[in-house]
Protein backbone atom coordinates (compact mmCIF):
# COMPACT_ATOMS: atom_id res chain seq x y z
CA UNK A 1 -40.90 -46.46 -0.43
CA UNK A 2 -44.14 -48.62 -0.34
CA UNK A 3 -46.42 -48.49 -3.44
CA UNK A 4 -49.47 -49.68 -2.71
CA UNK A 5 -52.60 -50.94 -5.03
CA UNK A 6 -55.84 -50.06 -3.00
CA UNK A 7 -58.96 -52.33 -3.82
CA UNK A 8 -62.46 -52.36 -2.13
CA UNK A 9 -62.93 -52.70 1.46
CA UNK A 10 -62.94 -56.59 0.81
CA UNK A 11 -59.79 -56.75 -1.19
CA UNK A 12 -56.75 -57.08 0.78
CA UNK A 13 -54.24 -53.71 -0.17
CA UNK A 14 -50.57 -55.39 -1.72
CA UNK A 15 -47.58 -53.66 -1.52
CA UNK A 16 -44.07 -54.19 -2.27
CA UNK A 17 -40.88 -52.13 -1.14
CA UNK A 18 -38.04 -50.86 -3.15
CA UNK A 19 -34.35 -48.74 -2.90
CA UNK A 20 -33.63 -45.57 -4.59
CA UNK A 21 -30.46 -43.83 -4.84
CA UNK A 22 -30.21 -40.24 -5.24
CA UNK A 23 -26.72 -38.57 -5.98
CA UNK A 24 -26.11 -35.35 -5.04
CA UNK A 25 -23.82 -33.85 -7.47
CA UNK A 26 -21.28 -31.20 -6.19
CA UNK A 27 -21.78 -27.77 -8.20
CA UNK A 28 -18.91 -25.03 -7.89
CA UNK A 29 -19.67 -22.60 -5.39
CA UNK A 30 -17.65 -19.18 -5.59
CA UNK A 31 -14.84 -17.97 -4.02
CA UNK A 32 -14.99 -15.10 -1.07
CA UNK A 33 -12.24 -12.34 -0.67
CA UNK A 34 -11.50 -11.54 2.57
CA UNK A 35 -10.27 -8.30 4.35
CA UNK A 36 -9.98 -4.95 4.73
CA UNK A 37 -10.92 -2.08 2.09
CA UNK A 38 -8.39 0.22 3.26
CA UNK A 39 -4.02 -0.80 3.71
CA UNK A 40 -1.47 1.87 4.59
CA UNK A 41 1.95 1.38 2.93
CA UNK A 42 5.11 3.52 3.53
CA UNK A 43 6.24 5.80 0.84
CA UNK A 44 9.58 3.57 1.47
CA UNK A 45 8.63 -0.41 1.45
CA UNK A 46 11.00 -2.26 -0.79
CA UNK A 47 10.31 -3.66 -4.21
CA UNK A 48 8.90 -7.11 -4.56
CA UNK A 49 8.67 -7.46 -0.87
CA UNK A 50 5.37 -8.83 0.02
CA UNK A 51 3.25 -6.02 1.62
CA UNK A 52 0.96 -6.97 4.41
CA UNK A 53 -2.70 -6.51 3.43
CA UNK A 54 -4.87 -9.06 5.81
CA UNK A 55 -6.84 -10.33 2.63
CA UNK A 56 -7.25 -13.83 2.43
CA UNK A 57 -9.77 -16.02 0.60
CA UNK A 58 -11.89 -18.68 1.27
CA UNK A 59 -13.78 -20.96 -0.86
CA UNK A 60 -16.16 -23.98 0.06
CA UNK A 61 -15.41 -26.29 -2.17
CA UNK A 62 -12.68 -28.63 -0.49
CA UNK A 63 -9.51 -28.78 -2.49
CA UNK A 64 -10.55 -25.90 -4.59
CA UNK A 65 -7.65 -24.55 -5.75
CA UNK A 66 -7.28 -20.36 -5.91
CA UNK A 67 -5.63 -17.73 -8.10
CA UNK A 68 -5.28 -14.13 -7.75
CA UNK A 69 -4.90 -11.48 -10.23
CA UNK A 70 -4.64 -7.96 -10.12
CA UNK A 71 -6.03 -5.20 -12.93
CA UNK A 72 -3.66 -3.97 -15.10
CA UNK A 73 -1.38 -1.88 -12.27
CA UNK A 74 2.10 -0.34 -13.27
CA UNK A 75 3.15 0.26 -9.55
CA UNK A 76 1.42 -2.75 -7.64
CA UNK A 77 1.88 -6.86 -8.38
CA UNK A 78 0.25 -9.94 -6.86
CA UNK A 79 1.64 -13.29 -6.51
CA UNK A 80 -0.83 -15.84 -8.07
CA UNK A 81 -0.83 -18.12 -5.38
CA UNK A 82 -0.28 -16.43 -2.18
CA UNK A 83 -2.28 -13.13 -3.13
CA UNK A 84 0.79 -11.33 -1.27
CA UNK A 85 0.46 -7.77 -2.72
CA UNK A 86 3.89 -6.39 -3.65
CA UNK A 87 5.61 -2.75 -5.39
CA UNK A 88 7.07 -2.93 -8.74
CA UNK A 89 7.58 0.63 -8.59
CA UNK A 90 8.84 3.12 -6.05
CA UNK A 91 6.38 5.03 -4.21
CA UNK A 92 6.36 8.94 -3.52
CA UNK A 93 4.10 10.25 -0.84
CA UNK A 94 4.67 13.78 -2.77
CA UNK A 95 3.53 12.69 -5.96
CA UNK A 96 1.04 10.61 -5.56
CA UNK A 97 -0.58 9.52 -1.56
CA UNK A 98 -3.22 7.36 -2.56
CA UNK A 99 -4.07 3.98 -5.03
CA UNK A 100 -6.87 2.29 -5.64
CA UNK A 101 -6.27 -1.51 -7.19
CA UNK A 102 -8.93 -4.16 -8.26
CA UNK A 103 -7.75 -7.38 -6.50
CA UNK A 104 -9.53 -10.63 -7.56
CA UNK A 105 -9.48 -14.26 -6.64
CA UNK A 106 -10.21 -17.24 -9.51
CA UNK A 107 -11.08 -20.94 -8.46
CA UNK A 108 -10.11 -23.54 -11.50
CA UNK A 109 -13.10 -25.27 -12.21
CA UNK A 110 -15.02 -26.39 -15.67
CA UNK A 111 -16.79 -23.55 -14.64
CA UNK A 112 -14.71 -20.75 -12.96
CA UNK A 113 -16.03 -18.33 -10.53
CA UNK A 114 -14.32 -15.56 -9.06
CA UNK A 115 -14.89 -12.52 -6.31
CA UNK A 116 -13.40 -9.33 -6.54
CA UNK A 117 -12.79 -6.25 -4.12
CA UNK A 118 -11.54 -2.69 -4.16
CA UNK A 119 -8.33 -1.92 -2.02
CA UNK A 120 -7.49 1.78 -1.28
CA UNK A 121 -3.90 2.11 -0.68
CA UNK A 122 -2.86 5.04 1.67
CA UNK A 123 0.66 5.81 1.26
CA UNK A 124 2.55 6.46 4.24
CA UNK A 125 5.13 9.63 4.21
CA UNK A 126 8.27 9.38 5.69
CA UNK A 127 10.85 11.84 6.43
CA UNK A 128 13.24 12.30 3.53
CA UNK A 129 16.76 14.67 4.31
CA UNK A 130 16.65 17.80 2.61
CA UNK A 131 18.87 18.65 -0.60
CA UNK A 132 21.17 21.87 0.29
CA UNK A 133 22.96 23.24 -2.75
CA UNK A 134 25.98 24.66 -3.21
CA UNK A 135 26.41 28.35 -1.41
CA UNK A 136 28.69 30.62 -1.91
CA UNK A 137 28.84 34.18 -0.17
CA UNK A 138 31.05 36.82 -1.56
CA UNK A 139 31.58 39.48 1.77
CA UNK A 140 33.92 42.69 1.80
CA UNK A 141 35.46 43.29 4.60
CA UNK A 142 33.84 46.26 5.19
CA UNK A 143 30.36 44.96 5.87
CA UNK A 144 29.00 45.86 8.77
CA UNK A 145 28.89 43.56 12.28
CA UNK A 146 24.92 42.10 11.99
CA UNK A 147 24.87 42.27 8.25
CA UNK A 148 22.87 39.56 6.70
CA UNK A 149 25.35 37.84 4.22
CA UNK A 150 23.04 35.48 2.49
CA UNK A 151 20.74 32.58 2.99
CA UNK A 152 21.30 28.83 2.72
CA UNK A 153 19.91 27.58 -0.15
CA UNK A 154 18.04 23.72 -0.21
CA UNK A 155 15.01 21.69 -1.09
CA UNK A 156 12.84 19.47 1.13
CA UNK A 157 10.77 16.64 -1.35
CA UNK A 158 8.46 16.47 2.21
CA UNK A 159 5.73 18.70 2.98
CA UNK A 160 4.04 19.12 6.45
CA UNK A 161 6.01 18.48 9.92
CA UNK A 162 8.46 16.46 7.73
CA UNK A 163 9.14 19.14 5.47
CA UNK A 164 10.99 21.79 8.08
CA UNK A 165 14.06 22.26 7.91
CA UNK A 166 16.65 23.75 10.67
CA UNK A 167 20.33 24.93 9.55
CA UNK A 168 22.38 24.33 12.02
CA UNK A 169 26.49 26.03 11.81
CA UNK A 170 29.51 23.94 12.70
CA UNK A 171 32.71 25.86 12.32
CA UNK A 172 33.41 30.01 11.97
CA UNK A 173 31.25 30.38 14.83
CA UNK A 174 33.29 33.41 15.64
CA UNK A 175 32.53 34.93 12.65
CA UNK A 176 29.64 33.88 11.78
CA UNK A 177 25.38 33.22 13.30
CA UNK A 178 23.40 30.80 11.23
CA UNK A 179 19.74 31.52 12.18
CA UNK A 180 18.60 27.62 12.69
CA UNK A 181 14.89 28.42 11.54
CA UNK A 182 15.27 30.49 7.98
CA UNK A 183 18.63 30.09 7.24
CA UNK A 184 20.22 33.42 7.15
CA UNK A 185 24.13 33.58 7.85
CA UNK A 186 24.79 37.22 9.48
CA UNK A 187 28.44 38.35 10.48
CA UNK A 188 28.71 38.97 14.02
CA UNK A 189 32.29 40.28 13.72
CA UNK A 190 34.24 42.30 12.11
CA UNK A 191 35.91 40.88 9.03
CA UNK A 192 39.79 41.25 8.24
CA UNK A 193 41.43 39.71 4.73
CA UNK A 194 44.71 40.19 6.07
């Protein structure tokens, strides 16, 4: 820096030199949340197993320390310092296919800023055995050969390609035809209780 006094064109112009020191002083920038908007999870993941949801976070102030939080959620938890997404309650494509959670990342400053983002969870079916129930068939031995005797009674929680069922017979197959596709037992000989 060079002040100068300025006189008249006779006057010589003085001048002196001098240091200044400017400080830049670090403000808190906020923190971004990275990742996708959308996660699939299978209706069968564990609980408290971390879930995979590519979201990371980034912040630009070096050494800035991060914590996540999660809105108030009954079926989904987040670990405060990895942000690893995790189930605190089972999940049930049939019931319920679809979440959407508020995710957000805190820095720890005098001043704390945060960033937030929606996460749709899809959840995932997968192919649950079907419930059969007891059966009982009460025949005379008069029926006739290619009566229908009865169907086999169950429940499938799945609903779509998962949710068909095929009865398949393993013993009296002299006696009896299960029809793999609905179920129905039919006699296909002649019965005897003697």
């Amino acid at each position: 820096l060079l002040p100068q006094t300025g006189g008249s064109s006779l006057s010589p112009v003085l001048s002196t030199q001098c240091s200044i020191t400017i400080h830049v002083i670090d403000v808190n920038d906020p923190p971004t949340l990275h990742g996708p908007s959308i996660i699939h999870v299978a209706e069968d993941m564990p609980l408290y197993k971390p879930i995979e949801t590519g979201l990371w976070a980034s912040d630009p102030d070096v050494g800035q320390q991060l914590f996540f939080d999660i809105e108030l959620n009954e079926v989904f938890g987040i670990d405060p310092l990895s942000g690893k997404l995790f189930l605190k309650q089972h999940l049930d494509y049939e019931t319920r296919n679809m979440y959407t959670i508020q995710i957000t990342v805190h820095d720890i400053s005098q001043n704390p800023l945060s960033d937030s983002k929606t996460l749709t969870v899809l959840v995932d079916d997968v192919n649950e055995p079907p419930q059969s129930y007891e059966t009982a068939f009460f025949v005379s031995e008069s029926t006739p050969v290619g009566s229908i005797i009865g169907f086999i009674s169950y429940h499938d929680p799945d609903q779509g390609v998962n949710g068909t069922v095929h009865c398949y017979q393993q013993s009296h197959l002299d006696l009896f035809k299960t029809h793999n596709t609905t179920c129905r037992v039919s006699l296909i000989s002649e019965l005897d209780y003697e």
